[in-house]
C-alpha atoms as a PDB file:
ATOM      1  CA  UNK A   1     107.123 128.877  89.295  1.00  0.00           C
ATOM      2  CA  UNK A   2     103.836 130.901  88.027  1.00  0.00           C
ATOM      3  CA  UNK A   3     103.274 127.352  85.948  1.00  0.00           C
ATOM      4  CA  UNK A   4     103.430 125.242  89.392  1.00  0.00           C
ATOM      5  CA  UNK A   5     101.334 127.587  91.350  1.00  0.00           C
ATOM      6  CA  UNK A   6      98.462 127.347  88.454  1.00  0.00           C
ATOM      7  CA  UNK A   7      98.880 123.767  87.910  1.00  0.00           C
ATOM      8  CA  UNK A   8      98.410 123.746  92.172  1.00  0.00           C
ATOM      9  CA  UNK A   9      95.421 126.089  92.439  1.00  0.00           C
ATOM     10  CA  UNK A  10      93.648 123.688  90.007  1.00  0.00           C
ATOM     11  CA  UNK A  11      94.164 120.724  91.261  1.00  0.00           C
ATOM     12  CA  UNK A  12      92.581 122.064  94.770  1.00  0.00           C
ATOM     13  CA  UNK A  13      89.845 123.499  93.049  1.00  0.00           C
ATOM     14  CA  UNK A  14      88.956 120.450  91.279  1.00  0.00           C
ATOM     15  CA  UNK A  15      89.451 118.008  94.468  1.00  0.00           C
ATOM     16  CA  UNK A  16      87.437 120.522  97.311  1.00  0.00           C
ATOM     17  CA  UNK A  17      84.461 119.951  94.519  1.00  0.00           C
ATOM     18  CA  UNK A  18      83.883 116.664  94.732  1.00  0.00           C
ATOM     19  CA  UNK A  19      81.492 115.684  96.491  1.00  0.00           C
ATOM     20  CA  UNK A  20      81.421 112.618  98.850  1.00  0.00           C
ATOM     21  CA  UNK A  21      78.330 110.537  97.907  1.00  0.00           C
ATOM     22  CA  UNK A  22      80.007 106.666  97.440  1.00  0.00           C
ATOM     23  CA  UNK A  23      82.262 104.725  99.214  1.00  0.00           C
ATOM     24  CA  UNK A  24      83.328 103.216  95.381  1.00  0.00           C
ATOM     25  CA  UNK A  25      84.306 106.846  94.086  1.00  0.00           C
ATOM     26  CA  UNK A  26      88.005 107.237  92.897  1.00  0.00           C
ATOM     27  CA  UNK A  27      89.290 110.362  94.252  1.00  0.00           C
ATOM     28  CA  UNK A  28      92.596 109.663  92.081  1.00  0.00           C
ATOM     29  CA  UNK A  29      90.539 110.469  89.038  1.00  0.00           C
ATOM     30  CA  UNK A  30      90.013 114.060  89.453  1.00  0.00           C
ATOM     31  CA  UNK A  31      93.485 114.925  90.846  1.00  0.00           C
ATOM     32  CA  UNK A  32      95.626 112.970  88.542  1.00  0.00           C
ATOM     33  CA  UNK A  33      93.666 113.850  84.863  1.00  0.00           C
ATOM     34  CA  UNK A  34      94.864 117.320  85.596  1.00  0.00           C
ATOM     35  CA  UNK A  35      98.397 116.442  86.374  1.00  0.00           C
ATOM     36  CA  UNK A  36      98.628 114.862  83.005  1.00  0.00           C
ATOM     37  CA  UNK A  37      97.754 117.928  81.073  1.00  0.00           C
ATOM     38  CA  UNK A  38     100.680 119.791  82.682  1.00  0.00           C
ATOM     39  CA  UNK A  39     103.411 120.663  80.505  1.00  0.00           C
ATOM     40  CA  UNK A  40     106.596 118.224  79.946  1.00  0.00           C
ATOM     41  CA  UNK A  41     110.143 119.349  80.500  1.00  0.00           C
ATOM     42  CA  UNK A  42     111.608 119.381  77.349  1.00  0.00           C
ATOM     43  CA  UNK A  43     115.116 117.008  77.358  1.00  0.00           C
ATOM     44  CA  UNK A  44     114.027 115.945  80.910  1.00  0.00           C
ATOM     45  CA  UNK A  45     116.407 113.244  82.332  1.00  0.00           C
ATOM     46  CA  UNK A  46     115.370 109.991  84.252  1.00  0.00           C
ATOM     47  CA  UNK A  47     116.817 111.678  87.244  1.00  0.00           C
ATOM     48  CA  UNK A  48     114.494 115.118  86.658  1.00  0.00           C
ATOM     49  CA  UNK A  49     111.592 112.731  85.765  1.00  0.00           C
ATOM     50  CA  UNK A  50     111.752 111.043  89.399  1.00  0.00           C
ATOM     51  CA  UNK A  51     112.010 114.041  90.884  1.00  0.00           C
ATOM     52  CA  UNK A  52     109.442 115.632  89.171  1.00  0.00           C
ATOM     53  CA  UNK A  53     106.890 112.254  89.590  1.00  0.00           C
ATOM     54  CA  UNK A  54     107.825 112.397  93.750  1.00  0.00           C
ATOM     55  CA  UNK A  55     107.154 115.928  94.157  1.00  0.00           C
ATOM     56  CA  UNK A  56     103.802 115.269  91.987  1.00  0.00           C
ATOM     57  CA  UNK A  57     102.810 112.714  94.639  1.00  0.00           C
ATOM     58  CA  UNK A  58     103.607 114.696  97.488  1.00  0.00           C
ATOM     59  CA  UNK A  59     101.297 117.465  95.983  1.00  0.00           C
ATOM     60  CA  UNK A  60      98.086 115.191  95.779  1.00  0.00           C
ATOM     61  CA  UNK A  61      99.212 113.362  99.264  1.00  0.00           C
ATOM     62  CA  UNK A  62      99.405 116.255 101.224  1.00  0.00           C
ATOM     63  CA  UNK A  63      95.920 116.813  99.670  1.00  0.00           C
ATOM     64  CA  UNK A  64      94.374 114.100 100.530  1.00  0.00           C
ATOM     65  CA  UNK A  65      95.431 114.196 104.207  1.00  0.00           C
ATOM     66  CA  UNK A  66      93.981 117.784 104.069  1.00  0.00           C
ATOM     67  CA  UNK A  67      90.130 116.068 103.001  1.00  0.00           C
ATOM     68  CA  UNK A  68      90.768 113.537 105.212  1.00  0.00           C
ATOM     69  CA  UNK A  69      92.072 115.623 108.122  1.00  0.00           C
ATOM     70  CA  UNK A  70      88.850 118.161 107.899  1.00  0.00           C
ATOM     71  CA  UNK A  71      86.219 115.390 107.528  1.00  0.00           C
ATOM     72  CA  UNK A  72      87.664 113.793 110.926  1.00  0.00           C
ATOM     73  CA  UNK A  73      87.467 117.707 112.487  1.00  0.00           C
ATOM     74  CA  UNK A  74      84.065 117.563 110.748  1.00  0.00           C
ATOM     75  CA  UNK A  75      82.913 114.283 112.021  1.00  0.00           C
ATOM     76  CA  UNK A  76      81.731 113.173 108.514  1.00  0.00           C
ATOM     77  CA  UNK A  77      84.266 110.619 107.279  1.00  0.00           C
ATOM     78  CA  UNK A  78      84.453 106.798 106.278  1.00  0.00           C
ATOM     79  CA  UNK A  79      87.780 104.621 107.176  1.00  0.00           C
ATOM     80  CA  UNK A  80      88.240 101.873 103.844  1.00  0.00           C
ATOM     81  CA  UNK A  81      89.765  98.547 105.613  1.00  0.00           C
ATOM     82  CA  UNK A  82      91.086  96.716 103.282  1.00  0.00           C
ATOM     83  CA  UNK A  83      93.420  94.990 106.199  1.00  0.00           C
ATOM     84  CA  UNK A  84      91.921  93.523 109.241  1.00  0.00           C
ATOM     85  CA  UNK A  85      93.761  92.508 112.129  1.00  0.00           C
ATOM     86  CA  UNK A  86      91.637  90.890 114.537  1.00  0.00           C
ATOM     87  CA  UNK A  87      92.079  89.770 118.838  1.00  0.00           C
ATOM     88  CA  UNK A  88      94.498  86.422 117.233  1.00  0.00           C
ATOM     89  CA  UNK A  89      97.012  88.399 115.639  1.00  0.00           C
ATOM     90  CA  UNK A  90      95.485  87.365 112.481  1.00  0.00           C
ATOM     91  CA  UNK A  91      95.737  89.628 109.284  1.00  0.00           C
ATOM     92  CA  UNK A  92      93.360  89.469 106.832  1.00  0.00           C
ATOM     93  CA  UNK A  93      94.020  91.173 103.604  1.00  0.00           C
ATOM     94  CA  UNK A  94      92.454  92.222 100.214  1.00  0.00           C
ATOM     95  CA  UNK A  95      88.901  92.616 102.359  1.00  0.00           C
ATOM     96  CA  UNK A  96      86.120  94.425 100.994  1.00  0.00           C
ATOM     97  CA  UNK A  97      85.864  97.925 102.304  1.00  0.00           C
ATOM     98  CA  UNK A  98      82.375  98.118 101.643  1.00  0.00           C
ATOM     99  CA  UNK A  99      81.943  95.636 104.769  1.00  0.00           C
ATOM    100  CA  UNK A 100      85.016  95.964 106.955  1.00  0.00           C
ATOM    101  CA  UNK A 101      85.017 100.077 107.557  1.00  0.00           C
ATOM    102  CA  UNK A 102      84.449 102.673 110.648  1.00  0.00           C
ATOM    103  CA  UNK A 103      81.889 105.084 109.403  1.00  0.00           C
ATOM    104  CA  UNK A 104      81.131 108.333 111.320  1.00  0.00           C
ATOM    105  CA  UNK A 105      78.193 110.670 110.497  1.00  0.00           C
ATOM    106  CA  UNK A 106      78.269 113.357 112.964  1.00  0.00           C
ATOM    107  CA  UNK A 107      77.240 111.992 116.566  1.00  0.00           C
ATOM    108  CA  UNK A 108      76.820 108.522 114.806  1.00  0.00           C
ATOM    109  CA  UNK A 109      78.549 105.545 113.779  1.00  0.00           C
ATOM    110  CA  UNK A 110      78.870 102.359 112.522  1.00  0.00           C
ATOM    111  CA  UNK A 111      82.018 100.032 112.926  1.00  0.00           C
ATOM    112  CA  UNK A 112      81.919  96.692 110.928  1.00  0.00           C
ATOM    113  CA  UNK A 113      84.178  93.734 110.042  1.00  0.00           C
ATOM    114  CA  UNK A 114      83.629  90.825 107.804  1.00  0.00           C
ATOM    115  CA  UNK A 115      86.855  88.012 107.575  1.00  0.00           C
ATOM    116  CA  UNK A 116      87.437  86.398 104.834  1.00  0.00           C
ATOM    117  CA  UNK A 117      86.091  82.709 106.496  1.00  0.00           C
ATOM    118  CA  UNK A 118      83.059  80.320 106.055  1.00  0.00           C
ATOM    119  CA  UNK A 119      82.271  81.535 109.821  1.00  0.00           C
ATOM    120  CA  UNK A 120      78.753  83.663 110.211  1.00  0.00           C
ATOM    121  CA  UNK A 121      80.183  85.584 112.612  1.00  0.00           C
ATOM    122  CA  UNK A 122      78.105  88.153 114.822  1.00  0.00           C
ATOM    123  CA  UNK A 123      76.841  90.010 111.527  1.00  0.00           C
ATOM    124  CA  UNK A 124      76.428  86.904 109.448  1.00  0.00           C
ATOM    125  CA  UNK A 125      79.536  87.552 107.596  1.00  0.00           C
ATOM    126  CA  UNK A 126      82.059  86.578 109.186  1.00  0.00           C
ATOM    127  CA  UNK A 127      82.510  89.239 111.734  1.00  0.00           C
ATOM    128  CA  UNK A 128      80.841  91.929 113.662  1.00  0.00           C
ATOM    129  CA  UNK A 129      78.908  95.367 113.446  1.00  0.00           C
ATOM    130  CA  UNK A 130      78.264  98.225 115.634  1.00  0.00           C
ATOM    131  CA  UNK A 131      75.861 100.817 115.458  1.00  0.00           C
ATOM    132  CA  UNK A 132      76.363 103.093 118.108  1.00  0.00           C
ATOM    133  CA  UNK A 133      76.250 106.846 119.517  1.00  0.00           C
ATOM    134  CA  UNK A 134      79.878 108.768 119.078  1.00  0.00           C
ATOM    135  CA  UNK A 135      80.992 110.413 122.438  1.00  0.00           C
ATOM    136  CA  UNK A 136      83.734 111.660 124.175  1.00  0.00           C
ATOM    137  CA  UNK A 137      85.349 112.420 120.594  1.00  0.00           C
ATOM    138  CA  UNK A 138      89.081 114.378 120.665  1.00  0.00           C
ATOM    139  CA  UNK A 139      91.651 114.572 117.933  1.00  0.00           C
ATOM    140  CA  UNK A 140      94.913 115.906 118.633  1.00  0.00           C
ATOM    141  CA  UNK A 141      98.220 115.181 116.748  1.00  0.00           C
ATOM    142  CA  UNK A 142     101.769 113.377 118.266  1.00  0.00           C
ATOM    143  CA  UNK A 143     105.163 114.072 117.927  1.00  0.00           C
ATOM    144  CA  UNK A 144     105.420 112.854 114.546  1.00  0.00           C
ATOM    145  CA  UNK A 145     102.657 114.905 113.194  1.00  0.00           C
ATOM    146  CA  UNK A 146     100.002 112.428 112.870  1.00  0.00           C
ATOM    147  CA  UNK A 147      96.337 113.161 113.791  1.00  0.00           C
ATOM    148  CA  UNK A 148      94.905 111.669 116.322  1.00  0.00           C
ATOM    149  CA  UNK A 149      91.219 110.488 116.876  1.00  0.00           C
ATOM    150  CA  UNK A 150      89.626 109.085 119.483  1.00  0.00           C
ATOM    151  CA  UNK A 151      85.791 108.599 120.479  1.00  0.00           C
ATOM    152  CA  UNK A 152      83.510 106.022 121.954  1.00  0.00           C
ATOM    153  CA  UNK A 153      80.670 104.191 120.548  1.00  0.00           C
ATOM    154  CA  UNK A 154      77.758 103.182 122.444  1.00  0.00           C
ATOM    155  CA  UNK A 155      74.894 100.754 120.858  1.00  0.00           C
ATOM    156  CA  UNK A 156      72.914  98.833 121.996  1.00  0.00           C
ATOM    157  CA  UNK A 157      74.545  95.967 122.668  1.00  0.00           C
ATOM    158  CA  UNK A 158      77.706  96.725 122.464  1.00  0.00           C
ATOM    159  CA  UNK A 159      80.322  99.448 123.207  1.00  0.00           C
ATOM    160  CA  UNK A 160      83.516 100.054 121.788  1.00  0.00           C
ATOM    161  CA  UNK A 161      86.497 102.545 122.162  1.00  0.00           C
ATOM    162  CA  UNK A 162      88.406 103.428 118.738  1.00  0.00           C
ATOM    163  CA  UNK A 163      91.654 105.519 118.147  1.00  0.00           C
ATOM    164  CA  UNK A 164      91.964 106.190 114.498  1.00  0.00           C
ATOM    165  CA  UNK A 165      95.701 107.207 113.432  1.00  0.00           C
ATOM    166  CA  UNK A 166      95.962 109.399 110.075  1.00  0.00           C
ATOM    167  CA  UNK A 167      99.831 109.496 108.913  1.00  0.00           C
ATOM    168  CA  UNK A 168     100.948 112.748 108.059  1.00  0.00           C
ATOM    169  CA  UNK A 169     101.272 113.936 104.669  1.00  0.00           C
ATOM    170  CA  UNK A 170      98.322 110.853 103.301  1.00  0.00           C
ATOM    171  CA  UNK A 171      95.173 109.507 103.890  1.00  0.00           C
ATOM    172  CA  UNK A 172      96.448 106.440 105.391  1.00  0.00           C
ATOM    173  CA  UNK A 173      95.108 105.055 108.771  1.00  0.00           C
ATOM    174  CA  UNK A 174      95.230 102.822 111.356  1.00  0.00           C
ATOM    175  CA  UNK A 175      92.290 102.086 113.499  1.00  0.00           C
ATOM    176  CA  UNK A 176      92.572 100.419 117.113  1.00  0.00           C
ATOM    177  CA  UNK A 177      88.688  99.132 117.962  1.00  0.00           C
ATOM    178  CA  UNK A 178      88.442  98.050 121.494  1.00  0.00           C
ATOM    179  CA  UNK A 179      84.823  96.263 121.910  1.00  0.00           C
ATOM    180  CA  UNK A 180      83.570  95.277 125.182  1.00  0.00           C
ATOM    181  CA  UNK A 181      82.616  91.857 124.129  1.00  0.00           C
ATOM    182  CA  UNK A 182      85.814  90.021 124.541  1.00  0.00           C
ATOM    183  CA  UNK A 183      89.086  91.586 125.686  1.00  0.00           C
ATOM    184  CA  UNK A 184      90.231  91.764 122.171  1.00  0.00           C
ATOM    185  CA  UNK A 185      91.357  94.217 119.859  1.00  0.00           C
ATOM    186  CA  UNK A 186      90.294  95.131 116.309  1.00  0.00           C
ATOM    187  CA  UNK A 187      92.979  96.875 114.005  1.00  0.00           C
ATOM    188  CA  UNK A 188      91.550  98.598 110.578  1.00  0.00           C
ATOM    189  CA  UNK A 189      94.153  99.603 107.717  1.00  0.00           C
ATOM    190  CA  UNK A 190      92.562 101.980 104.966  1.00  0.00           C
ATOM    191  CA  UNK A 191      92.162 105.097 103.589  1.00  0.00           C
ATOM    192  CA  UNK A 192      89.745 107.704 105.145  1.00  0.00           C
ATOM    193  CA  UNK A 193      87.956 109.635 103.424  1.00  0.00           C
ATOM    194  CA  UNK A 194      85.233 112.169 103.363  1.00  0.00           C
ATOM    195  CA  UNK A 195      81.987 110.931 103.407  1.00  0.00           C
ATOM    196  CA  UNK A 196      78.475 112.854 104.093  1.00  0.00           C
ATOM    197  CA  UNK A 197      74.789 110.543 103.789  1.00  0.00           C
ATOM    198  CA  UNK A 198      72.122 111.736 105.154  1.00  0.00           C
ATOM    199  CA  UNK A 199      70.362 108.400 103.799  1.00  0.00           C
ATOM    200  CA  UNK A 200      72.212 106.104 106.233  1.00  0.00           C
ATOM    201  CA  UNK A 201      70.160 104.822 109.048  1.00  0.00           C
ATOM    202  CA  UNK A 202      71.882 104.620 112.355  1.00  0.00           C
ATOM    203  CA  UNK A 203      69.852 102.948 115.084  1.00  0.00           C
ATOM    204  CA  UNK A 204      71.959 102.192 117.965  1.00  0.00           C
END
């Protein structure tokens, strides 16, 4: 038991230290190096081994829904798409989540989607992007223990109404993007994560 709660204490010490400076940085690296230098079971079974691997995961989940959970409080945070759904019903997978993302920097943000098609699109790649004031922002959490986030975004242009989802125990979510051109919805599937820049220029 001493063994877990070491093995525990370092992995939070070594995940609350890194810092959030690029989208591209692999959180996984700093949590799971550490894992592997914990001690094997000796004569551990296939049964033990499963266990042992699930309650790993659970460990660095529940982690990562903690960053995530405290950069949404924070207002500093970047959702990954990697699936859009857009106003058709249409999925579009394996997407870039440098251009398809919902990025909030305190009472600023930027919501952008690029489909995978030979269309321009709004932004010129395929899609659209908002840059816009945050307002009316609120996270509370449902019956299933999810967090809930909701906020408006006002640019220039354009004005759009998100609820972000972030599934208990992960940093998994699911973001609803309601823009008032069209009467269409936008859904966002990624990871969110923390993310700070002071260099990012918002001009809504």
């Amino acid at each position: 038991m001493k063994t877990f709660n070491l093995i525990f204490s370092l992995i939070l010490v070594a995940v609350f230290c890194v810092p959030a400076t690029s989208w591209a940085q692999n959180y996984d690296d700093d949590i799971y190096v550490i894992g592997e230098t914990a001690p094997i079971p000796e004569n551990e079974t296939k049964k033990e081994r499963k266990e042992r691997i699930k309650k790993d995961k659970e460990i660095v989940d529940s982690i990562y829904h903690l960053k995530a959970k405290l950069a949404a409080d924070d207002g500093y945070f970047v959702l990954q798409a990697t699936e859009v759904r857009n106003s058709y019903g249409r999925y579009e997978l394996g997407l870039n989540d440098n251009t398809n993302f919902l990025l909030m920097q305190g009472d600023k943000g930027i919501f952008q989607v690029a489909f995978n098609n030979m269309s321009a699109g709004a932004n010129g790649l395929g899609g659209v992007t908002l840059h816009g004031n945050i307002s009316r922002k609120e996270l509370k959490y449902d019956k299933k223990g999810n967090t809930i986030i909701s906020y408006m975004m006002v640019g220039r242009r354009m004005n759009a109404s998100v609820t972000i989802t972030l599934f208990k125990g992960s940093d998994q979510a699911v973001a609803d993007v309601f823009p008032t051109l069209g009467n269409g919805r936008i859904t966002l599937r990624g990871r969110l994560v923390p993310y700070l820049n002071e260099d990012i220029r918002i001009e809504p």
